[in-house]
N, C-alpha and C. Protein backbone atom coordinates (compact mmCIF):
# COMPACT_ATOMS: atom_id res chain seq x y z
N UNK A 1 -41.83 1.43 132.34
CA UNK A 1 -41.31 1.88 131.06
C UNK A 1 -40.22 2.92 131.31
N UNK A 2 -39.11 2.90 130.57
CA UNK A 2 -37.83 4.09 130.67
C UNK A 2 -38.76 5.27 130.46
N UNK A 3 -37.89 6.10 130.92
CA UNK A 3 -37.84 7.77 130.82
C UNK A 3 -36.68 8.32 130.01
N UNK A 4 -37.02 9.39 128.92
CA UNK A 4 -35.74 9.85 128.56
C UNK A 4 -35.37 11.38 129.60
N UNK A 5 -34.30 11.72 130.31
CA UNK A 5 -34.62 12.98 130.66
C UNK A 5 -34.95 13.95 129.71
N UNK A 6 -35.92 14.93 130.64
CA UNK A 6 -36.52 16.19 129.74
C UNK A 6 -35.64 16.99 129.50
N UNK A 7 -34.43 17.35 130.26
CA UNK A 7 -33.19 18.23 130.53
C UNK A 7 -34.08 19.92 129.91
N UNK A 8 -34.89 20.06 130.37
CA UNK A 8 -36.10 21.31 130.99
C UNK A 8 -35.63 21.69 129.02
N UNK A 9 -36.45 20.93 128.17
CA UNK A 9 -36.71 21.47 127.32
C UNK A 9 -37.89 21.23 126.55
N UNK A 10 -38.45 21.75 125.39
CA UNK A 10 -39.52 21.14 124.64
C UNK A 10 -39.00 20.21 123.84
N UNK A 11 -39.98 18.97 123.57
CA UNK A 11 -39.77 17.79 123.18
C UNK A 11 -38.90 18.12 122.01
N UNK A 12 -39.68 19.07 120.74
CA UNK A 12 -38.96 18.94 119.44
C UNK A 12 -37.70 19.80 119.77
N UNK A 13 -37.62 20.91 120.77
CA UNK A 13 -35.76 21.24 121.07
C UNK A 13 -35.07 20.32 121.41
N UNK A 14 -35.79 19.76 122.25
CA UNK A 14 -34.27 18.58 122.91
C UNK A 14 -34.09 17.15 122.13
N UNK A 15 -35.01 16.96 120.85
CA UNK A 15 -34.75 16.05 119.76
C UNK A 15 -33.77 16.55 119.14
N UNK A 16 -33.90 18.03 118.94
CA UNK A 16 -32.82 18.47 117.77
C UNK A 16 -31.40 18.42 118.44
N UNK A 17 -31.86 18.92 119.95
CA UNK A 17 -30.50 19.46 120.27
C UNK A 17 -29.77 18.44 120.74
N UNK A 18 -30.27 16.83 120.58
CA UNK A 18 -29.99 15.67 120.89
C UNK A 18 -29.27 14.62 119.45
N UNK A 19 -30.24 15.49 118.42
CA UNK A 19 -29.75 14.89 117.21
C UNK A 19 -27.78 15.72 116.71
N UNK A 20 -27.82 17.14 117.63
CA UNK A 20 -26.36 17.78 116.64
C UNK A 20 -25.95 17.06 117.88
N UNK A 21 -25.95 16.57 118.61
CA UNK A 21 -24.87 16.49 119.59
C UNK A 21 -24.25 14.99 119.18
N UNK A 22 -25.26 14.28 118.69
CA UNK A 22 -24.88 12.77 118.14
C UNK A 22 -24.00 13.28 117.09
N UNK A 23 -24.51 13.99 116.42
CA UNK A 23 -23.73 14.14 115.04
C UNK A 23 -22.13 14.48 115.14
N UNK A 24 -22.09 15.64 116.12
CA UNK A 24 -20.67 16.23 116.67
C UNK A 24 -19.93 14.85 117.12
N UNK A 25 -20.61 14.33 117.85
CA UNK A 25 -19.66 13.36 118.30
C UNK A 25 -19.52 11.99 117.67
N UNK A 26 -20.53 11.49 116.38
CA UNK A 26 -19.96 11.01 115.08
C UNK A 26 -18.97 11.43 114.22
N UNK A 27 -19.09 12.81 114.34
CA UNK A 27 -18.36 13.39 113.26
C UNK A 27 -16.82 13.74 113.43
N UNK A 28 -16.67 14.56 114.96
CA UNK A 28 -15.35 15.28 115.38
C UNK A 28 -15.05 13.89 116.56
N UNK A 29 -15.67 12.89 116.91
CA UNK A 29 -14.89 11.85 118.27
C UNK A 29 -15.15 12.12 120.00
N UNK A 30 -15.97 13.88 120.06
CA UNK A 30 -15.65 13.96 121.14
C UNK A 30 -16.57 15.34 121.21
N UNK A 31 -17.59 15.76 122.77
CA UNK A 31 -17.85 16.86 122.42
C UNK A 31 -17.62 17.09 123.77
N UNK A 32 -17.85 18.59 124.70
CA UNK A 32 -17.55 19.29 125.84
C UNK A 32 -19.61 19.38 126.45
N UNK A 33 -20.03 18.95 127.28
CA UNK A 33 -21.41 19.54 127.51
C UNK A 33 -21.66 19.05 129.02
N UNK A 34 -23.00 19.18 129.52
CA UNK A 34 -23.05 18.94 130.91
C UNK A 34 -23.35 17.26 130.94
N UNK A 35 -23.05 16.74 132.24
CA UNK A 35 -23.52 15.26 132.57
C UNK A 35 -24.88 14.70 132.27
N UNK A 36 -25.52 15.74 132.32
CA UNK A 36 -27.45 15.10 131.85
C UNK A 36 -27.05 14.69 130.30
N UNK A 37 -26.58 15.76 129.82
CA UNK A 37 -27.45 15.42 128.15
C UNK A 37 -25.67 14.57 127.57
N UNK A 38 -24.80 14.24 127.89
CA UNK A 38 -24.15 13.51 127.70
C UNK A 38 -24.42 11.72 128.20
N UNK A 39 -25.00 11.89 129.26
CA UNK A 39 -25.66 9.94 129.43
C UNK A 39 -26.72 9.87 128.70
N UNK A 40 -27.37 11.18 127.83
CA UNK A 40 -28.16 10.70 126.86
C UNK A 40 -27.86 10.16 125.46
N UNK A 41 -26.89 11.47 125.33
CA UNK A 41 -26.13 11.15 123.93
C UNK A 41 -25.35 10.02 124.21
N UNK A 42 -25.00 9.32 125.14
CA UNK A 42 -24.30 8.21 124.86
C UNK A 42 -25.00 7.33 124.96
N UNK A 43 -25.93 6.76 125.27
CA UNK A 43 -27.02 5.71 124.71
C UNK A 43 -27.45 5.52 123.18
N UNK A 44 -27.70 7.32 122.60
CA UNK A 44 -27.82 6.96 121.61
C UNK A 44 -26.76 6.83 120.40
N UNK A 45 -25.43 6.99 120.72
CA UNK A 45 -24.30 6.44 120.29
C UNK A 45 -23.83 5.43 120.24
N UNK A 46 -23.73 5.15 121.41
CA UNK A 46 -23.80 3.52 121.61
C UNK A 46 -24.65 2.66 120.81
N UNK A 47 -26.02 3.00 120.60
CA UNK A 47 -27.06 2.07 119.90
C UNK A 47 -26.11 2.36 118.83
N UNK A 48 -26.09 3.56 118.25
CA UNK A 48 -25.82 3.54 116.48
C UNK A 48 -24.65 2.89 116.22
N UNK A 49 -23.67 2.58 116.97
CA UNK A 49 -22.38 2.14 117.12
C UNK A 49 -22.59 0.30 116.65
N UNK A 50 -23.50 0.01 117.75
CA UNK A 50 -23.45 -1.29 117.82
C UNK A 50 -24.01 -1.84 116.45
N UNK A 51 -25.59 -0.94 116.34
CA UNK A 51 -25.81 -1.26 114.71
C UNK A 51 -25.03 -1.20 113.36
N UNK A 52 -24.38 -0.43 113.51
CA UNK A 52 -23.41 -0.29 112.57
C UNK A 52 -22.19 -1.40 112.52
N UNK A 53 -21.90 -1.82 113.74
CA UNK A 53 -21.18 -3.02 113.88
C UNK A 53 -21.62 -4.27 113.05
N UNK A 54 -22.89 -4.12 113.70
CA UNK A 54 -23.91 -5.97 112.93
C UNK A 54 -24.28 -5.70 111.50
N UNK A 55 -24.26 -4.54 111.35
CA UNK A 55 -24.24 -4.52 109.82
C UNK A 55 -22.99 -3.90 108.55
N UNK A 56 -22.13 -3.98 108.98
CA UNK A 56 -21.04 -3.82 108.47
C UNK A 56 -20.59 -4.31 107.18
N UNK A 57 -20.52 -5.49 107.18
CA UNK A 57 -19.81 -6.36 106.38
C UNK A 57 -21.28 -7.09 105.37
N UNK A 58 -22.60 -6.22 105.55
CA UNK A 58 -23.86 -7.27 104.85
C UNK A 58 -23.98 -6.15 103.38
N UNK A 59 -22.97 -6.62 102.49
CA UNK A 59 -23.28 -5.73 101.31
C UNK A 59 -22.82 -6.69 99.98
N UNK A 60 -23.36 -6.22 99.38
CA UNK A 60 -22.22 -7.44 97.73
C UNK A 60 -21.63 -5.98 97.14
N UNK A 61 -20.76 -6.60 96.14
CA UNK A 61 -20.20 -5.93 95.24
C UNK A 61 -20.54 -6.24 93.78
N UNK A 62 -21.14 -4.75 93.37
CA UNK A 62 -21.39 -5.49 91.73
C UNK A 62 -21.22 -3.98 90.73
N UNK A 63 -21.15 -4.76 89.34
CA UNK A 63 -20.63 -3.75 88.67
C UNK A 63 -21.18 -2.84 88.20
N UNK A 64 -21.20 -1.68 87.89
CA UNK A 64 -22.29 -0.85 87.56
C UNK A 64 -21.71 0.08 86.20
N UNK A 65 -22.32 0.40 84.96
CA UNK A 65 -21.99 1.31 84.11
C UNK A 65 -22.63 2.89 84.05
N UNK A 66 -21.60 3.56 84.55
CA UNK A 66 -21.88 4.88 84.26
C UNK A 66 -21.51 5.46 83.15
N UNK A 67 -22.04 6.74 82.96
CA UNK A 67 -21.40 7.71 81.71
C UNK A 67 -20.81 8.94 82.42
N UNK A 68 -19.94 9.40 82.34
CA UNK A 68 -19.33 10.30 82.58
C UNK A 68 -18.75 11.41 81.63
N UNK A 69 -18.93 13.11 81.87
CA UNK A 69 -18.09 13.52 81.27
C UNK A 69 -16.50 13.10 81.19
N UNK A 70 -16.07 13.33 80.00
CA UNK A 70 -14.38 12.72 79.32
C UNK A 70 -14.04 14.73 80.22
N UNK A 71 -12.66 14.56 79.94
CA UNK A 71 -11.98 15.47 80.60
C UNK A 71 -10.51 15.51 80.44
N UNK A 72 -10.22 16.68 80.31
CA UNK A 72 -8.79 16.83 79.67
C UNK A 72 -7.59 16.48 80.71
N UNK A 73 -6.08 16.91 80.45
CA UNK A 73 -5.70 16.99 81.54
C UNK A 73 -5.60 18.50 82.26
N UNK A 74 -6.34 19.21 81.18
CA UNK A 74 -6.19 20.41 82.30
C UNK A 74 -7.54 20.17 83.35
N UNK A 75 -8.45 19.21 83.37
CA UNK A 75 -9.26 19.23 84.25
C UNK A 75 -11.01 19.54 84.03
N UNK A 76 -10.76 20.00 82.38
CA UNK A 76 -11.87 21.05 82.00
C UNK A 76 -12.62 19.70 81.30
N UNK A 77 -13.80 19.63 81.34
CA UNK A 77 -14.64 18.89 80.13
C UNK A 77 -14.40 19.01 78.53
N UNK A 78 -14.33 18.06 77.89
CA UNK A 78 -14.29 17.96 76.41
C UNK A 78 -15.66 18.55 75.82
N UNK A 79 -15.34 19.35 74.95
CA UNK A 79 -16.73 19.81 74.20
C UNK A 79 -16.18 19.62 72.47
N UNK A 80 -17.58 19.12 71.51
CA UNK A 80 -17.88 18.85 70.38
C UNK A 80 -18.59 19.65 70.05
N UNK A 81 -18.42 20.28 68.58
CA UNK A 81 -19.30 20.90 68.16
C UNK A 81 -19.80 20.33 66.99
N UNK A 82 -21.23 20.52 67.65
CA UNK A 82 -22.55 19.68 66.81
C UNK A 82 -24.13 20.69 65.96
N UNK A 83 -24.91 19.97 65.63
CA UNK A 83 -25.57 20.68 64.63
C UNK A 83 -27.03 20.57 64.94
N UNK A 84 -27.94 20.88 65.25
CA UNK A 84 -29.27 20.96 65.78
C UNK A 84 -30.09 20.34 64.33
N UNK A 85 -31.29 19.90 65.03
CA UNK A 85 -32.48 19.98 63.89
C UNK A 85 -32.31 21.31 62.75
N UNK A 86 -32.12 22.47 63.67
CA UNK A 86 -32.79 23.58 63.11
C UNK A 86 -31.61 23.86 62.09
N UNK A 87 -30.71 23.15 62.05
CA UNK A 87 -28.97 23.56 61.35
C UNK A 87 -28.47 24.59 62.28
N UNK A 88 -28.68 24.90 63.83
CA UNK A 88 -28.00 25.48 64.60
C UNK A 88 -26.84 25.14 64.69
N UNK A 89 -25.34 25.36 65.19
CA UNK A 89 -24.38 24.78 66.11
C UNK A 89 -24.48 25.15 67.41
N UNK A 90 -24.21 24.57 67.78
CA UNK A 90 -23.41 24.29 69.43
C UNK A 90 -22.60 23.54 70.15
N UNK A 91 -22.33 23.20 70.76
CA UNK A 91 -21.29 22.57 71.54
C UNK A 91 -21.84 21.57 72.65
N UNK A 92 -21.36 20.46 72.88
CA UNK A 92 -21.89 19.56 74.12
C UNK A 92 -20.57 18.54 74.55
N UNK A 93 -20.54 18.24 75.78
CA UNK A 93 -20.21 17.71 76.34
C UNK A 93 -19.38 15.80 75.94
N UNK A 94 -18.55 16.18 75.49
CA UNK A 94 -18.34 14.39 75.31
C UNK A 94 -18.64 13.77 76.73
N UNK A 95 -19.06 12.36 76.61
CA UNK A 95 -19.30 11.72 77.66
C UNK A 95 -18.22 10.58 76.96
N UNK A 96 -18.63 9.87 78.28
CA UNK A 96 -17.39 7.99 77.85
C UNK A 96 -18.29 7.36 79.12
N UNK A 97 -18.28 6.14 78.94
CA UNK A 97 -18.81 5.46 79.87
C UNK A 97 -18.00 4.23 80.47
N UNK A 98 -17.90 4.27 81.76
CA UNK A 98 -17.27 3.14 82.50
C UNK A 98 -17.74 2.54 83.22
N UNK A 99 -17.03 1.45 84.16
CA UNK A 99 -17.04 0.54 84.91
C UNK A 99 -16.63 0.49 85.87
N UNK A 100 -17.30 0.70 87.36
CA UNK A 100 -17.15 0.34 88.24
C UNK A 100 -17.72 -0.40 88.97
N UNK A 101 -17.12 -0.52 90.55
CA UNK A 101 -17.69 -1.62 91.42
C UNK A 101 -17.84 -0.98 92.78
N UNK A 102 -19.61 -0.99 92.44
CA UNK A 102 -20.01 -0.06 93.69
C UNK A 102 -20.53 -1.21 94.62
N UNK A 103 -20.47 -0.61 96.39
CA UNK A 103 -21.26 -1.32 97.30
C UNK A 103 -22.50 -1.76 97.01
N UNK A 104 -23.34 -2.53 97.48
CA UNK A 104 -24.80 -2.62 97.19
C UNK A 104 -25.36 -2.89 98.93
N UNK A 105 -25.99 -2.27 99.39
CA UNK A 105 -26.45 -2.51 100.77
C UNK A 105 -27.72 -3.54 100.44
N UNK A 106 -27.50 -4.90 101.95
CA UNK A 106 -28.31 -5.81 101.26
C UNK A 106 -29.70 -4.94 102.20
N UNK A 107 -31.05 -5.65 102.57
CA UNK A 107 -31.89 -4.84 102.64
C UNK A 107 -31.75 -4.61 104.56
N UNK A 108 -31.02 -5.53 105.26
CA UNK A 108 -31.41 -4.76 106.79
C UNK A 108 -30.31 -3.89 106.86
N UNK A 109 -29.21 -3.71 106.34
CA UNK A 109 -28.06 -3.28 105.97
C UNK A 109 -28.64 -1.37 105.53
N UNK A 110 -29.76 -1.46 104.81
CA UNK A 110 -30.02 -0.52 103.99
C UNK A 110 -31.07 -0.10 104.80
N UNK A 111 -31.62 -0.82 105.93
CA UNK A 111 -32.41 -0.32 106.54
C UNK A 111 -32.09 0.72 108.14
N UNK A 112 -30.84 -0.27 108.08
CA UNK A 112 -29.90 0.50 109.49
C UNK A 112 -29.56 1.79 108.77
N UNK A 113 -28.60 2.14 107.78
CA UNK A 113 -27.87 3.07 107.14
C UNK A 113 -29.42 4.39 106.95
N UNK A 114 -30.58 3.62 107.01
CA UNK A 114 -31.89 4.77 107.01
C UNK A 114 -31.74 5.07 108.67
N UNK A 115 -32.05 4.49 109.09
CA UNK A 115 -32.39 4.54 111.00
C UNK A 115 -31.38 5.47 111.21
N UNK A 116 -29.94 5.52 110.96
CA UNK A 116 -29.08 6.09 110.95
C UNK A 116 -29.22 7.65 110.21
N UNK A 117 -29.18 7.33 109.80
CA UNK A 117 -29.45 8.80 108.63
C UNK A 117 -30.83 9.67 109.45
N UNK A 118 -32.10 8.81 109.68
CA UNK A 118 -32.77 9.10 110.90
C UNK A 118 -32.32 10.00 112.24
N UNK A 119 -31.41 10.10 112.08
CA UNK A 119 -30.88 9.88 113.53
C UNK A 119 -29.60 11.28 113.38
N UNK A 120 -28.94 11.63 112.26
CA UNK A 120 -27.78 12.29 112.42
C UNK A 120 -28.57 13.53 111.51
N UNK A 121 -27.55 14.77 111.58
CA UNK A 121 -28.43 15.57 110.74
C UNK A 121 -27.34 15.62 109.08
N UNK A 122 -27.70 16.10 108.43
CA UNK A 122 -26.51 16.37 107.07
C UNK A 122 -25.38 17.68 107.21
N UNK A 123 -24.09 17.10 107.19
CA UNK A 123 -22.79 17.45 107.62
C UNK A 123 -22.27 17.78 106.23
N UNK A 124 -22.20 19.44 105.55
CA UNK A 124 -21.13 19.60 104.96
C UNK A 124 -19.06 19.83 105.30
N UNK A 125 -18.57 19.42 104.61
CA UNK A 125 -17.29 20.14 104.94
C UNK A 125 -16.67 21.32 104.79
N UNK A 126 -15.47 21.75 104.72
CA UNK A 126 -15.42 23.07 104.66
C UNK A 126 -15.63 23.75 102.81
N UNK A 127 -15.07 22.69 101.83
CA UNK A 127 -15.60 22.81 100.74
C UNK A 127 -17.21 23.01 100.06
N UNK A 128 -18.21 22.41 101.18
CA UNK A 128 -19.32 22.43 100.43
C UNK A 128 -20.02 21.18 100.22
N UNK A 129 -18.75 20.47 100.22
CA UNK A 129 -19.43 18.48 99.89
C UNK A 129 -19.76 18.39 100.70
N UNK A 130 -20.82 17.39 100.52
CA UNK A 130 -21.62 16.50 101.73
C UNK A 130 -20.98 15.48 102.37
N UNK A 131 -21.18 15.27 103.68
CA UNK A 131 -19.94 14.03 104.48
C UNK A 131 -20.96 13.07 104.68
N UNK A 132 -20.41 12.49 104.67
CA UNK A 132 -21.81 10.43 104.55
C UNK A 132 -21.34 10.08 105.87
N UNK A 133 -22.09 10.59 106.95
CA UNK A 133 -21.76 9.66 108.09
C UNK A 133 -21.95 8.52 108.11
N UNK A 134 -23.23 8.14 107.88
CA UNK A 134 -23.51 6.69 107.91
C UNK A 134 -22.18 5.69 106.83
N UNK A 135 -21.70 6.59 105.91
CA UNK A 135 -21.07 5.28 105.81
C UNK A 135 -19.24 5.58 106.40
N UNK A 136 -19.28 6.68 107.29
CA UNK A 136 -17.87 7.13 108.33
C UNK A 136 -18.27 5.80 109.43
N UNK A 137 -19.98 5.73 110.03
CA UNK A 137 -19.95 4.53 110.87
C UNK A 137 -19.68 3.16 110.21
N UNK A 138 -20.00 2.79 109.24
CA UNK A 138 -19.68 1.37 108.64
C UNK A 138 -18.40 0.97 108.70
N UNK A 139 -17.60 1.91 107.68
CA UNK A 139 -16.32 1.78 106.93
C UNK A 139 -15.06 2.40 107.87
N UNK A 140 -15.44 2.98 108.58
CA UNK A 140 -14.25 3.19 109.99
C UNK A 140 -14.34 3.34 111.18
N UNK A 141 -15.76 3.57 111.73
CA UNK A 141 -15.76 3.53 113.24
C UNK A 141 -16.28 1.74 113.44
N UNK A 142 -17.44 1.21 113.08
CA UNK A 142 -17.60 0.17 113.01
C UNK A 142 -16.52 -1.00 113.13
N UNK A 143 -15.12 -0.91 111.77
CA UNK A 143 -14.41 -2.19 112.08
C UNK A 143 -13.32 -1.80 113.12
N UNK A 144 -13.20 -0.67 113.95
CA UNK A 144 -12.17 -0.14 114.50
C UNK A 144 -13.02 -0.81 116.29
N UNK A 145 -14.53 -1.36 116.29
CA UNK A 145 -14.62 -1.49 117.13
C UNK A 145 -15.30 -2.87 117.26
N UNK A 146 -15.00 -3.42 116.32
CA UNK A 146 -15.61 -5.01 116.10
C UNK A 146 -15.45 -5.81 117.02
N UNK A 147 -14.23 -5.76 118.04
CA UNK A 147 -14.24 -6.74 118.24
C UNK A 147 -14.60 -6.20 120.35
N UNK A 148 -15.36 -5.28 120.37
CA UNK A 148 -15.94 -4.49 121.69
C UNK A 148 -17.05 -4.98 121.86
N UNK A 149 -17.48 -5.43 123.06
CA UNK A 149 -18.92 -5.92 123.33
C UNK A 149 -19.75 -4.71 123.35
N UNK A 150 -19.26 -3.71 123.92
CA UNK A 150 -20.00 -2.59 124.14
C UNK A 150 -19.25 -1.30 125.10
N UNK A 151 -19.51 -0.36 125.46
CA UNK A 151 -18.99 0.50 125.51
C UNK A 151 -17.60 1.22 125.14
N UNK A 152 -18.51 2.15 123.67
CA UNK A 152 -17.72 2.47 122.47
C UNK A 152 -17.58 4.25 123.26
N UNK A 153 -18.15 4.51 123.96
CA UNK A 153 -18.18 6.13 124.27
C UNK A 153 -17.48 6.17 125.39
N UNK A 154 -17.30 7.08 125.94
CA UNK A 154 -16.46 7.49 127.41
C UNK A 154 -16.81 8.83 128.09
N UNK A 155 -17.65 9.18 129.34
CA UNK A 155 -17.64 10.09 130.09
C UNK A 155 -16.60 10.78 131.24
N UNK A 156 -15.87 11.71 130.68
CA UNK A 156 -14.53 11.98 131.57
C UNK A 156 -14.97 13.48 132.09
N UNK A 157 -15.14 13.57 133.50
CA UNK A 157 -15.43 14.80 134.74
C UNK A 157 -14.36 15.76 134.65
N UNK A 158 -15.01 17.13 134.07
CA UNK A 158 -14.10 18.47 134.20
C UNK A 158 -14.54 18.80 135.12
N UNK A 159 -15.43 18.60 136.18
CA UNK A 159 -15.50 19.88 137.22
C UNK A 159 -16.34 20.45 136.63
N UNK A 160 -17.29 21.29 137.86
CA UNK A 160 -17.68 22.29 137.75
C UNK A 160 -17.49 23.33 136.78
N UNK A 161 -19.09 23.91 135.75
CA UNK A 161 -18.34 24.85 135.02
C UNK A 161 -19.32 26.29 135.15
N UNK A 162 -17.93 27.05 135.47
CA UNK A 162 -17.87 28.83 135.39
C UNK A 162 -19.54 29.40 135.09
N UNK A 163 -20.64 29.83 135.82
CA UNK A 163 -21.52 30.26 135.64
C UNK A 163 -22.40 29.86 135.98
N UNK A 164 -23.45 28.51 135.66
CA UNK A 164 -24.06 27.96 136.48
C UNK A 164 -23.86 27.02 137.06
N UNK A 165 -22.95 26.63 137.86
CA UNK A 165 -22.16 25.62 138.40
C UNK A 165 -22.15 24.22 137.78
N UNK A 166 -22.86 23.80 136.66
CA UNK A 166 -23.01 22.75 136.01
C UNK A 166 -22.19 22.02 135.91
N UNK A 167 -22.22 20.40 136.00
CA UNK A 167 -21.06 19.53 136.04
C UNK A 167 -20.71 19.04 134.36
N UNK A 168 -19.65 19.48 133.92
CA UNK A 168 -19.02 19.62 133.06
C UNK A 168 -18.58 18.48 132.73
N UNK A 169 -18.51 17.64 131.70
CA UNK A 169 -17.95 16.75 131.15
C UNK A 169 -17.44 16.86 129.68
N UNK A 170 -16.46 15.79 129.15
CA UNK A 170 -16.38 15.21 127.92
C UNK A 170 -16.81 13.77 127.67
N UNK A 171 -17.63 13.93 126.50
CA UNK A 171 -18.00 12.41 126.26
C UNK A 171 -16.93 12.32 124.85
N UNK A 172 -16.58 11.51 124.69
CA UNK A 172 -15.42 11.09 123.45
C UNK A 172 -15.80 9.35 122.76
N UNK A 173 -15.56 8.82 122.17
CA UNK A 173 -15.19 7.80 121.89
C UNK A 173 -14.18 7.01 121.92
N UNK A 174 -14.49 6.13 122.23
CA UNK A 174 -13.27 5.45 123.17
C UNK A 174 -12.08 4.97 122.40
């Protein structure tokens, strides 16, 4: 049976510290760390890579009706003023409702995009929004590598690094 290396940590540290390192290098293309825990992280890049490949393209398109706040052009929400049971006023929100055409993940499709999500931790940006890796692997790393049998990552040797002589690498995507 495989071994994962221990790289001298406790199980639930070196899960986590195995899960940001996937994420960094989903997220930014490329990270700086030693040779052990980089032939790890690239196995498990590689897996998520390839899955994301075979499930790419397994989704329909269908239409969906939302309601949405209406909105001016200065940007601000429309408000009405309305009248309570009690003969109060107040004010609420106009809504309008539209039409769009959202993805639909079919179910192994929806089951990878979990395994995945499994697997990365949640990435805000510098605003505050949330970044959807899983669908950064579908919708642009995925068809950018469709047509690769396999090895999507790359281990490139800095030398020795400054302190505990550790062999220094970059793992990147290829």
């Amino acid at each position: 049976m495989a071994e994962n290396r221990k790289l001298g940590r406790t199980a639930d540290h070196r899960v986590a510290m195995l899960k940001n390192m996937t994420t960094s290098v989903i997220l930014h293309g490329q990270i700086e760390t030693t040779e052990a825990k980089a032939k790890e992280v690239k196995s498990l890049v590689d897996s998520m890579i390839s899955l994301a490949i075979k499930e790419k393209d397994n989704y329909e398109t269908v239409e969906k009706t939302i309601s949405v706040a209406k909105v001016n052009e200065n940007g601000t929400k429309v408000t009405e003023k309305a009248t309570s049971k009690n003969g109060k006023e107040f004010y609420k929100v106009v809504r309008e409702t539209k039409t769009v055409e959202v993805k639909k993940d079919k179910p192994s499709r929806l089951a990878a995009r979990r395994k995945i999500m499994n697997s990365l931790n949640k990435v805000k940006d510098e605003n505050g929004n949330n970044i959807d890796l899983p669908a950064k692997l579908f919708d642009e790393i995925a068809p950018k590598y469709a047509d690769r049998k396999g090895g999507y990552t790359r281990i490139l040797k800095l030398g020795q690094r400054r302190g505990d002589a550790a062999e220094a690498v970059i793992l990147q995507l290829v």
